[in-house]
N, C-alpha and C. Protein backbone atom coordinates (compact mmCIF):
# COMPACT_ATOMS: atom_id res chain seq x y z
N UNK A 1 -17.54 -3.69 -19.33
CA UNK A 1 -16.13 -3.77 -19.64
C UNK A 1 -15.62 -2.39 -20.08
N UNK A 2 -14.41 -2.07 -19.85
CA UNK A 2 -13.88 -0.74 -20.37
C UNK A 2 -13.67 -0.73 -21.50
N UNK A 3 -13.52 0.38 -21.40
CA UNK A 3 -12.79 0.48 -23.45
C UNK A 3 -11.83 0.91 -23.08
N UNK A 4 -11.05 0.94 -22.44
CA UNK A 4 -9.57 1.32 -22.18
C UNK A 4 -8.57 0.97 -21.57
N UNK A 5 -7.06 1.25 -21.38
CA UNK A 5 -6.40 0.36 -20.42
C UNK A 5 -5.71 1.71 -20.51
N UNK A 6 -4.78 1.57 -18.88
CA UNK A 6 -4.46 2.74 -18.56
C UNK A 6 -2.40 2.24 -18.43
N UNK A 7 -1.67 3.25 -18.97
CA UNK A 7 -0.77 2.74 -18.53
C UNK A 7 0.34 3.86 -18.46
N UNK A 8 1.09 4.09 -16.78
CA UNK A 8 2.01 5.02 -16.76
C UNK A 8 3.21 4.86 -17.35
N UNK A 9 3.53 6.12 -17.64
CA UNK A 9 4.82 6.33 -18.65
C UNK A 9 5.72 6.83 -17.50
N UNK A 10 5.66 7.98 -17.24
CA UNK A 10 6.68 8.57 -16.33
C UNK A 10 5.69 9.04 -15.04
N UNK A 11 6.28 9.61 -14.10
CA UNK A 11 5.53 10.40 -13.21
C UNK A 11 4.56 11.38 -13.28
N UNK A 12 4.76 12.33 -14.71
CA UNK A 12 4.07 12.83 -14.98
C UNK A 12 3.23 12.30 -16.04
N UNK A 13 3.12 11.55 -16.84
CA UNK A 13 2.37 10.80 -18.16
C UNK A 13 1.57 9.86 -18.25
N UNK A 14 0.24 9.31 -18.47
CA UNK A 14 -0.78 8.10 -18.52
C UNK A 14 -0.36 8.18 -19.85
N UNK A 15 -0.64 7.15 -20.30
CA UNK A 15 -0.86 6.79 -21.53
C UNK A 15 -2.49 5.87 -21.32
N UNK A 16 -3.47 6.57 -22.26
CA UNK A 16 -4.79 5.96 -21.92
C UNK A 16 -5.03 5.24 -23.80
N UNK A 17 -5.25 4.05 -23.58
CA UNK A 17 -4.89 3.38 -24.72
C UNK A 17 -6.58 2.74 -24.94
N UNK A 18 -7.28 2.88 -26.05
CA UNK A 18 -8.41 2.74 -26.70
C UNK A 18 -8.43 1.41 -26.93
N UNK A 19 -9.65 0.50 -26.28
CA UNK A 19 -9.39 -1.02 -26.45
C UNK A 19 -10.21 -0.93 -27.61
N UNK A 20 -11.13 -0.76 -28.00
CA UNK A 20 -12.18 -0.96 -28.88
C UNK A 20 -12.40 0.35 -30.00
N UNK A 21 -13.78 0.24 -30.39
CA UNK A 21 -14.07 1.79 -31.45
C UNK A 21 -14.55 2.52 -30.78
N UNK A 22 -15.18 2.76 -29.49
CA UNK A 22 -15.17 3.55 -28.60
C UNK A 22 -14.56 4.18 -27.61
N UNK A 23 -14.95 5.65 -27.98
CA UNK A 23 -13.57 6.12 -27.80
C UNK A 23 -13.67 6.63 -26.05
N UNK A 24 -12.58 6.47 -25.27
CA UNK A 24 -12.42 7.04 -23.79
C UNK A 24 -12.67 7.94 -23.64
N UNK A 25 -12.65 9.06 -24.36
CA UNK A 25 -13.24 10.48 -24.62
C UNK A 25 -14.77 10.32 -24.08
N UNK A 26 -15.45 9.52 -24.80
CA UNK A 26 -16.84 9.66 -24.57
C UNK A 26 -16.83 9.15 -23.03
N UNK A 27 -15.71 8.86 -22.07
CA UNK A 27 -16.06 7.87 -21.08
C UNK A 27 -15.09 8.74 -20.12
N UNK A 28 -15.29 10.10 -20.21
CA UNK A 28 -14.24 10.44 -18.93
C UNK A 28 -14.46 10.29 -17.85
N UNK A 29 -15.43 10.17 -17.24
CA UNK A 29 -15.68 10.14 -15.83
C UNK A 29 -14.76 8.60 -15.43
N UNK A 30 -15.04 7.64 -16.21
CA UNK A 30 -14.23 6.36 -15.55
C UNK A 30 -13.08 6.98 -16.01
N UNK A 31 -12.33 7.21 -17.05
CA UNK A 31 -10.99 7.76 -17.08
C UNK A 31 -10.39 8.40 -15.70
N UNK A 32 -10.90 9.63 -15.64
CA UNK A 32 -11.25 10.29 -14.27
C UNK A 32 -10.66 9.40 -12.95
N UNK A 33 -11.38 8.34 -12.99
CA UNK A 33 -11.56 7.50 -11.80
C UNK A 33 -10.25 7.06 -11.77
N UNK A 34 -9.58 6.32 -12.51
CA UNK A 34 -8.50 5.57 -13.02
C UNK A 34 -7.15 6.41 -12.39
N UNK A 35 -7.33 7.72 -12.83
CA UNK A 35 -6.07 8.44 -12.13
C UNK A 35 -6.51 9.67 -11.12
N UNK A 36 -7.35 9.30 -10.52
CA UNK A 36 -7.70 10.12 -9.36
C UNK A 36 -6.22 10.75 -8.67
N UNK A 37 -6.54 11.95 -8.52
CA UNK A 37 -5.64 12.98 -8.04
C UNK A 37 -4.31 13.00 -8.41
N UNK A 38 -4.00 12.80 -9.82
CA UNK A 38 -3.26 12.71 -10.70
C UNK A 38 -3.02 14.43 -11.24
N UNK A 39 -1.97 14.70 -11.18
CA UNK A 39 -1.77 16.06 -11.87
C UNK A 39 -0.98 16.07 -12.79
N UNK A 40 -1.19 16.28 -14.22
CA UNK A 40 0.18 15.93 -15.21
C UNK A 40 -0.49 15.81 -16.45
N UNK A 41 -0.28 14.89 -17.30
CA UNK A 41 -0.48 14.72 -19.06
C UNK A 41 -1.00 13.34 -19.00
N UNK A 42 -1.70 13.63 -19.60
CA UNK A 42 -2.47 12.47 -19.97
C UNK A 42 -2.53 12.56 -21.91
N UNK A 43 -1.97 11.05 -22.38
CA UNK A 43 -2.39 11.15 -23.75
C UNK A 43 -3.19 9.33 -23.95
N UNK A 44 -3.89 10.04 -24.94
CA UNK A 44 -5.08 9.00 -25.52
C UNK A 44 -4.47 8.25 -26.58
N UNK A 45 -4.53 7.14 -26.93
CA UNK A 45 -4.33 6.75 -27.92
C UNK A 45 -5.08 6.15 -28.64
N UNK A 46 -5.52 6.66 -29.49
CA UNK A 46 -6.59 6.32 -30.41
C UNK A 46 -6.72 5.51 -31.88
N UNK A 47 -5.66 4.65 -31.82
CA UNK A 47 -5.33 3.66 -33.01
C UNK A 47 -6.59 3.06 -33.48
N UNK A 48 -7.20 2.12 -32.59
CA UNK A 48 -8.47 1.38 -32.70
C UNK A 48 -9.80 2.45 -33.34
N UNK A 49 -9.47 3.60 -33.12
CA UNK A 49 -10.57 4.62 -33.87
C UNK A 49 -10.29 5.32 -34.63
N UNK A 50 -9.25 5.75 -34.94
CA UNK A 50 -8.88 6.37 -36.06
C UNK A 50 -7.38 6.04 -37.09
N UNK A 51 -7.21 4.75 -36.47
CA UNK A 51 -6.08 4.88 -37.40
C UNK A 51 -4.47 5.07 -36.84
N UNK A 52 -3.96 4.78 -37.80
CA UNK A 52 -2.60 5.86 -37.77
C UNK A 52 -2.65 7.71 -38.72
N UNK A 53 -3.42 8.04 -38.52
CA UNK A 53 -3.78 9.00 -38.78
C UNK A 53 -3.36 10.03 -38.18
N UNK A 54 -3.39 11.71 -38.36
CA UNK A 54 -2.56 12.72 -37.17
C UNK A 54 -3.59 12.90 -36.25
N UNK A 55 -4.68 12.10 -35.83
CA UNK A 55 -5.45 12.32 -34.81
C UNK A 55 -5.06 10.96 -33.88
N UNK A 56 -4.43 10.35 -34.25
CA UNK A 56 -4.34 9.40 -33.47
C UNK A 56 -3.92 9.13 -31.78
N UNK A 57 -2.79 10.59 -31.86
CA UNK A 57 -2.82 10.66 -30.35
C UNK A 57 -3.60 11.80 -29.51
N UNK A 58 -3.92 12.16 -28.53
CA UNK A 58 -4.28 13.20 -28.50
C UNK A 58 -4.23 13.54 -26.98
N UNK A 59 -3.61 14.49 -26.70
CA UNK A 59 -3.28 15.22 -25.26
C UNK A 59 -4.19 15.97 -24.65
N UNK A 60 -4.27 16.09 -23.32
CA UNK A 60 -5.42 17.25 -22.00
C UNK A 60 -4.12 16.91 -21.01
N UNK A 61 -4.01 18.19 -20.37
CA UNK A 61 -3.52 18.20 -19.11
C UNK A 61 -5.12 18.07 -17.79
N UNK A 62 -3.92 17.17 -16.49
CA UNK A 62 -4.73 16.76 -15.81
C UNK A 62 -4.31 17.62 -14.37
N UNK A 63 -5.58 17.62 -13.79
CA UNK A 63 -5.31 18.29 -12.73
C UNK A 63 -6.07 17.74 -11.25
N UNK A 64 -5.34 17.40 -10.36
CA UNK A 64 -6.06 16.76 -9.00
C UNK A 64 -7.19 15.30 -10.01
N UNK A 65 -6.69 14.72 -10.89
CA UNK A 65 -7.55 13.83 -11.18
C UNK A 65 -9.14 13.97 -12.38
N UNK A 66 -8.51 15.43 -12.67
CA UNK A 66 -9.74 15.91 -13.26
C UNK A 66 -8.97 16.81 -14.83
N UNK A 67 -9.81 16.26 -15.68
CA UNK A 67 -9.47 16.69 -17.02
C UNK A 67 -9.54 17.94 -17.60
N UNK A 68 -8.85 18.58 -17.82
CA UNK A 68 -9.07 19.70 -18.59
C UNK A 68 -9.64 19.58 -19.97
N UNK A 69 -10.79 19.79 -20.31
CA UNK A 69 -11.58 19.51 -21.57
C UNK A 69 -11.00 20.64 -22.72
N UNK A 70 -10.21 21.81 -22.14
CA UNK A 70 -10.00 22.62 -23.06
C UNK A 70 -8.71 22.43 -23.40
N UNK A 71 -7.75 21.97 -23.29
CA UNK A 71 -6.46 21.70 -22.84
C UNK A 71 -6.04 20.19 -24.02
N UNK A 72 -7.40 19.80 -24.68
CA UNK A 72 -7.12 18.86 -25.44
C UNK A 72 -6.65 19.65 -26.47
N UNK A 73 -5.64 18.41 -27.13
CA UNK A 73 -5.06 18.83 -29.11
C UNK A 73 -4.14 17.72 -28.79
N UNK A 74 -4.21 17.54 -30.44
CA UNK A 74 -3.38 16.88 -31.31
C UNK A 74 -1.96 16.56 -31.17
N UNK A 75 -1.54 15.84 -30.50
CA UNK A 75 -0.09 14.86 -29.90
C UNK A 75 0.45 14.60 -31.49
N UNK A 76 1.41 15.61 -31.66
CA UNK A 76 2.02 15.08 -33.04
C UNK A 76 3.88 14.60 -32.86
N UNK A 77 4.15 14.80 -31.96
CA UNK A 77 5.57 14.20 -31.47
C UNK A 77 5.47 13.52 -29.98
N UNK A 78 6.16 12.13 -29.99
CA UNK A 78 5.77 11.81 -29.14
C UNK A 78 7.36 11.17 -28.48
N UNK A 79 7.06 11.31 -27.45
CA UNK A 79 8.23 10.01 -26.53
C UNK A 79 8.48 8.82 -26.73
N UNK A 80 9.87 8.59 -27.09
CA UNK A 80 10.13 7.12 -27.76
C UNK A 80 9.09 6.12 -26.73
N UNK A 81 9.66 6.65 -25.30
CA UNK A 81 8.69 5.43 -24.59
C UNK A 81 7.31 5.66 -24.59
N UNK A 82 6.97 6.46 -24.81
CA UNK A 82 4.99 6.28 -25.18
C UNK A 82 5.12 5.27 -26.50
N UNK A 83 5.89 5.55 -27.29
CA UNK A 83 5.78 4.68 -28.89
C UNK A 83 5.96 2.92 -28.36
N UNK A 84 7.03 3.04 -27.49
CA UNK A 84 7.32 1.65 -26.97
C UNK A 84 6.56 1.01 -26.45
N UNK A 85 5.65 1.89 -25.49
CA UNK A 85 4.27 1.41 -24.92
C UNK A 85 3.13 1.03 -25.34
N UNK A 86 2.91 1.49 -26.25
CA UNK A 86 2.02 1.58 -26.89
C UNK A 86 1.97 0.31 -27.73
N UNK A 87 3.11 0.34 -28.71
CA UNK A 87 3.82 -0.85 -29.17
C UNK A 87 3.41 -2.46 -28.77
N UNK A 88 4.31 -2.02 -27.62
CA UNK A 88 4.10 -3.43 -26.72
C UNK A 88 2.76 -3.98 -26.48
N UNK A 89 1.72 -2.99 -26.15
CA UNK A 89 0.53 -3.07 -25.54
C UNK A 89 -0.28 -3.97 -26.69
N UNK A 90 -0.39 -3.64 -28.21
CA UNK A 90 -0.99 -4.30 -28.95
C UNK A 90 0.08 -5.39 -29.62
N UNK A 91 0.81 -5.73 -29.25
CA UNK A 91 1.66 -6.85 -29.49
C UNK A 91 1.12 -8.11 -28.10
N UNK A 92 1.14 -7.43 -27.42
CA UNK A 92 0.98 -8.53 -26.18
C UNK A 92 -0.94 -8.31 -26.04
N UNK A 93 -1.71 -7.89 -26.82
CA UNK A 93 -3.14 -7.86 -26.91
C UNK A 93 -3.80 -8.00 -27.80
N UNK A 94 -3.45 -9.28 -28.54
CA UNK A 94 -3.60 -9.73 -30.05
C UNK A 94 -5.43 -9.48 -30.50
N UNK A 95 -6.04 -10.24 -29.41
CA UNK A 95 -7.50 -10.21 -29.05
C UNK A 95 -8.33 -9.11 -29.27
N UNK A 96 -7.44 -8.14 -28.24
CA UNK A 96 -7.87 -6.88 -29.02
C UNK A 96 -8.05 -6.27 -30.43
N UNK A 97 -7.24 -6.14 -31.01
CA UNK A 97 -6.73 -6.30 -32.29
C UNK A 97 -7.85 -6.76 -33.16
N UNK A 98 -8.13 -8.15 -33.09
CA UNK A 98 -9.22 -8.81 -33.87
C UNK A 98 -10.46 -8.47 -33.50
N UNK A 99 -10.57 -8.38 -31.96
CA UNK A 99 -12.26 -7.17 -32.19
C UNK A 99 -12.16 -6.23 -32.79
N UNK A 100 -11.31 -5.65 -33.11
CA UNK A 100 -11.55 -4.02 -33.49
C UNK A 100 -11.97 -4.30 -35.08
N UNK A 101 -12.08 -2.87 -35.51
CA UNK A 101 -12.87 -2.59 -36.75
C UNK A 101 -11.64 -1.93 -38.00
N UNK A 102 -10.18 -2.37 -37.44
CA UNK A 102 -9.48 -1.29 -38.41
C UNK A 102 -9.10 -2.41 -39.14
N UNK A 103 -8.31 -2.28 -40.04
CA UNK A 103 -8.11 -2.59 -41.41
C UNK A 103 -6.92 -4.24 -40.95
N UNK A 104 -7.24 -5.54 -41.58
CA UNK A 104 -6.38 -6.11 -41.14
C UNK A 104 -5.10 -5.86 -41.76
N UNK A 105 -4.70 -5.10 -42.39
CA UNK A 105 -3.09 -4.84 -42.84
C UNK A 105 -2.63 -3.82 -41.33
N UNK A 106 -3.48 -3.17 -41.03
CA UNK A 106 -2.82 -2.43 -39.62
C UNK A 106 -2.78 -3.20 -38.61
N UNK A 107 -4.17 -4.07 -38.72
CA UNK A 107 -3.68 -4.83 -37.70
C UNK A 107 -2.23 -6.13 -37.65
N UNK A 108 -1.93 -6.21 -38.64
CA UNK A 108 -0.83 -7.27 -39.00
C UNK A 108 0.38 -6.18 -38.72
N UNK A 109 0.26 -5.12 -38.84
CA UNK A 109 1.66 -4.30 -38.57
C UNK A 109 1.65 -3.76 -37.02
N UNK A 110 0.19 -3.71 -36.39
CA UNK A 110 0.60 -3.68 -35.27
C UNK A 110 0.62 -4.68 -34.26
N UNK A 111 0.48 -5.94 -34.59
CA UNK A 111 0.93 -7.41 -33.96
C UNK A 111 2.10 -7.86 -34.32
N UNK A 112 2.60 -7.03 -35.19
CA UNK A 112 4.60 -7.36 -35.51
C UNK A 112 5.60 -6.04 -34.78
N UNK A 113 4.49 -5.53 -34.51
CA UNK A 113 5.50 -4.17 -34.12
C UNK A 113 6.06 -2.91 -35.09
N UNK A 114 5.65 -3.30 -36.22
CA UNK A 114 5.93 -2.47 -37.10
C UNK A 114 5.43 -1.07 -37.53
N UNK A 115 4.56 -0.89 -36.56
CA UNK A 115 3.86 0.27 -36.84
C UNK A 115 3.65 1.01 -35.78
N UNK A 116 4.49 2.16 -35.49
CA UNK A 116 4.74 3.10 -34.53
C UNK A 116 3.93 3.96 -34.56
C-alpha cells in the first residue's frame, strides 16, 4: 500500500499528501512514478509526520518526472488552494486520520476543518 496520495493543484503543482508516518520522501521512486514526465512543483505534505509544525510542507522542483533532491526546502506560504486541498483530503479521509500517530486534538481539528 502507499503512503501517499497524489493530488493536482494547477498545471504546474502536485500536492503529494503523507497517508501514514512514513514519509514519501523515503519513497521517491514510486512518487517518481506517479507524475512521470511532469515538469513543475511538487509539494509534500507532511501533517501525519510532523505535525503542524514549519516543516510540515515541503517543496523540490520537478523535472521530466524526476526530482530534484537539491531543490528541496521548507514551503512556508502556501496557496489558498493547496490549503483547501489538503483540507478537504483529511476531512473526506477520516480512516486515515485514526491510523496515524499524531495527537487526537489535531486529529479532531483536522476532521472539522479547522486546521489549515
Amino acid at each position: 500500500m502507499k503512503n501517499f496520495a497524489v493530488k493536482k493543484i494547477h498545471n504546474n503543482i502536485y500536492l503529494i499528501i503523507a497517508t501514514s508516518y512514513d514519509s514519501p520522501i523515503n519513497n521517491l521512486d514510486e512518487v517518481e512514478s506517479e507524475i512521470s514526465g511532469y515538469t513543475g512543483i511538487v509539494i509534500f505534505d507532511l501533517t501525519l509526520i510532523n505535525g503542524t509544525n514549519s516543516n510540515r510542507y515541503l517543496e523540490a522542483e520537478v523535472l521530466d518526472g524526476k526530482i530534484d533532491l537539491k531543490s528541496f526546502k521548507i514551503k512556508k506560504e502556501l496557496d489558498d488552494t493547496v490549503n483547501e486541498v489538503s483540507k478537504r483530503f483529511f476531512q473526506n479521509n477520516e480512516e486515515i486520520l485514526e491510523r496515524s500517530t499524531i495527537t487526537n486534538s489535531l486529529k479532531f481539528l483536522l476532521k472539522t476543518g479547522k486546521c489549515i
